[in-house]
C-alpha atoms as a PDB file:
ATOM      1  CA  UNK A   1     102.971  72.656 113.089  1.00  0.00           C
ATOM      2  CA  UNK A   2     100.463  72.075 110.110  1.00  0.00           C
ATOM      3  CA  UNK A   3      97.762  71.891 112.763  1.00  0.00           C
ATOM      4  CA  UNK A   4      98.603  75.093 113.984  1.00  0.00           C
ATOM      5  CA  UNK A   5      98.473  77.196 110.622  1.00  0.00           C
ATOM      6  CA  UNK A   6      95.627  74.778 109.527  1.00  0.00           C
ATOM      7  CA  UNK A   7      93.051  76.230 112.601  1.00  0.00           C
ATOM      8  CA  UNK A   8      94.169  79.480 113.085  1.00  0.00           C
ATOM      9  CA  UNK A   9      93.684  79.574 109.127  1.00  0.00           C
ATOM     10  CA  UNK A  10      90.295  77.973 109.546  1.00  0.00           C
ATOM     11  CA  UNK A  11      89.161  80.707 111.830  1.00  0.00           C
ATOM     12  CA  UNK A  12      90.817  83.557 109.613  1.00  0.00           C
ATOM     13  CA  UNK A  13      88.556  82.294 106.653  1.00  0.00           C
ATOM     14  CA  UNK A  14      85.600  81.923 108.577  1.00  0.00           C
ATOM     15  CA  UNK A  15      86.241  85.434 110.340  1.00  0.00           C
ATOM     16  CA  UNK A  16      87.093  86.806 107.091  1.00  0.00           C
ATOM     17  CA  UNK A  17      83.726  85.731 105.989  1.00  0.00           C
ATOM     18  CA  UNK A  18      81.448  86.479 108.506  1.00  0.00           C
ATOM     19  CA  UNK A  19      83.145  89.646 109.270  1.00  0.00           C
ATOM     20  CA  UNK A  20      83.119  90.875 105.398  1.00  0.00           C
ATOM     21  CA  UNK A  21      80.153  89.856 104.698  1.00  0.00           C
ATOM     22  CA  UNK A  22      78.657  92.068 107.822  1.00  0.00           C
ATOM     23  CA  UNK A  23      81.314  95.076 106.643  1.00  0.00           C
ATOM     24  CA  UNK A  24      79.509  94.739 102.880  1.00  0.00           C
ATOM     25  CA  UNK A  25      75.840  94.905 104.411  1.00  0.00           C
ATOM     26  CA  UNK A  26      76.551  97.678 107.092  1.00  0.00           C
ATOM     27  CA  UNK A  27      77.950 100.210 104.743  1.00  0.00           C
ATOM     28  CA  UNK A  28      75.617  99.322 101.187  1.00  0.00           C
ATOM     29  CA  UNK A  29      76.664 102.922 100.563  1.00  0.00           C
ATOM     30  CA  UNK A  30      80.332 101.991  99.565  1.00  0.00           C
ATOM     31  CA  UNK A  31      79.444  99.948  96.771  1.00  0.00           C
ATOM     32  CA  UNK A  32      80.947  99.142  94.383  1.00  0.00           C
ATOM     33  CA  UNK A  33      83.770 100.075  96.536  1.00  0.00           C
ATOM     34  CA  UNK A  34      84.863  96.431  98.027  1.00  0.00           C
ATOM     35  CA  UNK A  35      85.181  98.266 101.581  1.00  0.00           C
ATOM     36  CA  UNK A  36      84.513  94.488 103.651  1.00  0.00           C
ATOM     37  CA  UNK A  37      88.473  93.542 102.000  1.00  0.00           C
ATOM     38  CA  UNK A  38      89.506  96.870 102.604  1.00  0.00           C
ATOM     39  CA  UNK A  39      89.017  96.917 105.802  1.00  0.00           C
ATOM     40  CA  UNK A  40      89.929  93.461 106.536  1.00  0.00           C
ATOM     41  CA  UNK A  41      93.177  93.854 105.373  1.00  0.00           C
ATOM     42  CA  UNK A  42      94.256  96.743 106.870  1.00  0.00           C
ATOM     43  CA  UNK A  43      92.852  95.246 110.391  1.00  0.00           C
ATOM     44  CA  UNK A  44      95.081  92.277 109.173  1.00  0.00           C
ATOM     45  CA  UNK A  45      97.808  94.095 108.251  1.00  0.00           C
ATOM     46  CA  UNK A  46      97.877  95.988 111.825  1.00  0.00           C
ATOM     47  CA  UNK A  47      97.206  92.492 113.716  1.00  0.00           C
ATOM     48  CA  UNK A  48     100.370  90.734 111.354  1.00  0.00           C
ATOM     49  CA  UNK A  49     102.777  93.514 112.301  1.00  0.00           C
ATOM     50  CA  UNK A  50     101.730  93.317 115.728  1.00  0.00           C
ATOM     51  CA  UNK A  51     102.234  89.766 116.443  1.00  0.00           C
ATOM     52  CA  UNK A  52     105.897  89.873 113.710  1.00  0.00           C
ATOM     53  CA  UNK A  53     107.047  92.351 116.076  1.00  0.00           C
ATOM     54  CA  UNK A  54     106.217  90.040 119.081  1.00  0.00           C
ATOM     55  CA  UNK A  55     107.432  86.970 117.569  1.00  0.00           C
ATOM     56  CA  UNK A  56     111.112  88.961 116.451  1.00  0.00           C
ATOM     57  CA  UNK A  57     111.405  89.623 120.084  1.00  0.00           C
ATOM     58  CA  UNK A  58     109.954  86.240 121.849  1.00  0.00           C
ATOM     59  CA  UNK A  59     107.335  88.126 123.402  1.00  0.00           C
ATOM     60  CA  UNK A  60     105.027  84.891 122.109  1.00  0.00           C
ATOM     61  CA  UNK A  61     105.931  81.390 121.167  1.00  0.00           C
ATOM     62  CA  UNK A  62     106.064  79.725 117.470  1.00  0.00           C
ATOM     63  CA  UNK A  63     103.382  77.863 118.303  1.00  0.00           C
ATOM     64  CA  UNK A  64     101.106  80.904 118.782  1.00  0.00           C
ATOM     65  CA  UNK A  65     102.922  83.009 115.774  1.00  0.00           C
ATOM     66  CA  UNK A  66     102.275  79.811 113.626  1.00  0.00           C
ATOM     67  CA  UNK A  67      98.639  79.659 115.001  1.00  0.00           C
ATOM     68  CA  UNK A  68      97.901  83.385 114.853  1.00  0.00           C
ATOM     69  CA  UNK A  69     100.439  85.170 112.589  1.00  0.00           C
ATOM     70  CA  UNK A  70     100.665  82.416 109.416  1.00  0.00           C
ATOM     71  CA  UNK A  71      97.241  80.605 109.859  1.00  0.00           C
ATOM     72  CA  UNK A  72      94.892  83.214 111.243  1.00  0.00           C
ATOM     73  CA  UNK A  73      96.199  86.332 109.365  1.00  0.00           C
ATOM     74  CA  UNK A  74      97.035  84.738 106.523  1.00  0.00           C
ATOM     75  CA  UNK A  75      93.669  83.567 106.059  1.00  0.00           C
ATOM     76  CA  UNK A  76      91.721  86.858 107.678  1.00  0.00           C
ATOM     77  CA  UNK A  77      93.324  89.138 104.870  1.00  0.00           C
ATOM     78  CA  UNK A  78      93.119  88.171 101.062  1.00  0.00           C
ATOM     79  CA  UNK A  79      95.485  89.027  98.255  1.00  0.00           C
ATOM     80  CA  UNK A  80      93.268  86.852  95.829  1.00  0.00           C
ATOM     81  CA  UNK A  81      90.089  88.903  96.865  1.00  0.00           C
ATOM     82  CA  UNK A  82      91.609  92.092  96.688  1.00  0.00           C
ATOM     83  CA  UNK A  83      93.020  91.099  93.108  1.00  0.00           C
ATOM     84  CA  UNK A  84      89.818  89.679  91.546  1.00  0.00           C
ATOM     85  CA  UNK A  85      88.017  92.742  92.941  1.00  0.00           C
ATOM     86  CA  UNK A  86      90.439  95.233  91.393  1.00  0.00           C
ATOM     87  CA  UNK A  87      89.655  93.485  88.374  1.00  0.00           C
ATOM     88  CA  UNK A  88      86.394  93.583  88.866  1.00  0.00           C
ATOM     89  CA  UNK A  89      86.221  96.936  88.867  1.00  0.00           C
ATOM     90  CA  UNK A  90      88.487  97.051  86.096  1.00  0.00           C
ATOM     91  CA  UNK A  91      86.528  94.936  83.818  1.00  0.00           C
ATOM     92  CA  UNK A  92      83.175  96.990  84.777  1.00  0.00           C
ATOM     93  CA  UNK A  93      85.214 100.409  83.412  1.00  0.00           C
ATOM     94  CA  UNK A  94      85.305 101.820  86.817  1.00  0.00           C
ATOM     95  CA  UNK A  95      89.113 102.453  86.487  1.00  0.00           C
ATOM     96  CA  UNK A  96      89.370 105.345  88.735  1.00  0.00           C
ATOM     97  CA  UNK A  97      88.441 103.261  91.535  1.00  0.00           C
ATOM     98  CA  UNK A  98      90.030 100.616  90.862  1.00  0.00           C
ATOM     99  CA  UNK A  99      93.218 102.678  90.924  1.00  0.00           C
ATOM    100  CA  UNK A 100      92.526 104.197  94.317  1.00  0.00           C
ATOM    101  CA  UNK A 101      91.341 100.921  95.524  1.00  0.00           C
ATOM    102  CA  UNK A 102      94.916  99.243  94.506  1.00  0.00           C
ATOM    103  CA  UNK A 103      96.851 102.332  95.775  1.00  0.00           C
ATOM    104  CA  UNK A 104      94.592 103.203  99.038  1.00  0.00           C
ATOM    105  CA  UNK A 105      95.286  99.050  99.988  1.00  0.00           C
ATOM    106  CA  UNK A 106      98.709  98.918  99.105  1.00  0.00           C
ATOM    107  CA  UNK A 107      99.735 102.232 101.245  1.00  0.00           C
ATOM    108  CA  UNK A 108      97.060 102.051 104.041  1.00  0.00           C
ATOM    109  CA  UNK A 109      98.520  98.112 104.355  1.00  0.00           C
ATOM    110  CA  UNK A 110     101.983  98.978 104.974  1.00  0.00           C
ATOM    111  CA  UNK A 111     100.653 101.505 107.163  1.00  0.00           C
ATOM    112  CA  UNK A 112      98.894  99.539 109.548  1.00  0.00           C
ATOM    113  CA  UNK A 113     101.582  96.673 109.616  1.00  0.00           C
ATOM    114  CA  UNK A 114     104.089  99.516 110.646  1.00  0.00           C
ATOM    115  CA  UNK A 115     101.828 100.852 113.102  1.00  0.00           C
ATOM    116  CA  UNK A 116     101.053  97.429 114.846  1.00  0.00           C
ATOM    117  CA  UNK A 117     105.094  96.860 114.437  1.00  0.00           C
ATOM    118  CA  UNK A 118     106.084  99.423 115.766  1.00  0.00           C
ATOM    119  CA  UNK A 119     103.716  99.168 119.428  1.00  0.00           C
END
């Protein structure tokens, strides 16, 4: 069981990133908008929902929802990023986006978890 969260969170971490850092460098524009965890997260989100609804209904295994859903997702997406980079902005007086960088997360999130849940 451990070795099942402990690769799929090994890949998540080292998708996470790869993938963020390639996000960050793609779209330089969005700075200091942390768009790499944004994005992440709401891919995350979807994928988590996705694979909670399949798991609910036995459509896949433990092994793969413990592989996938706790070790892969939960590393992919990142409350402690998100966190330190609302801060961030916080503590470098950018307060209007770090409001709409808290609220856009939070709501597009639970979005994207109920839209993978719900297919």
């Amino acid at each position: 069981m451990f070795l099942l969260v402990g690769a799929g969170g090994m890949i998540g971490a080292c998708a996470r990133f790869g993938l963020g850092g390639w996000i960050n460098r793609s779209f330089p524009q969005a700075s200091p908008f942390p768009i790499g965890t944004f994005i992440i997260n709401a891919a995350g989100s979807f994928l988590l929902g996705l694979l909670a609804n399949l798991h609910i209904h036995a459509t896949i295994g433990t092994g793969l929802w413990l592989f996938l859903g706790v070790g892969f997702c939960g590393a992919f997406t990142t409350f402690s990023t998100f966190g330190t980079e609302a801060m961030v902005l916080l503590e470098t007086k950018r307060l209007n986006l770090a409001v709409l960088y808290v609220i856009a997360s939070v709501i597009v999130g639970i979005c994207f978890a109920a839209i993978g849940f719900l297919i």
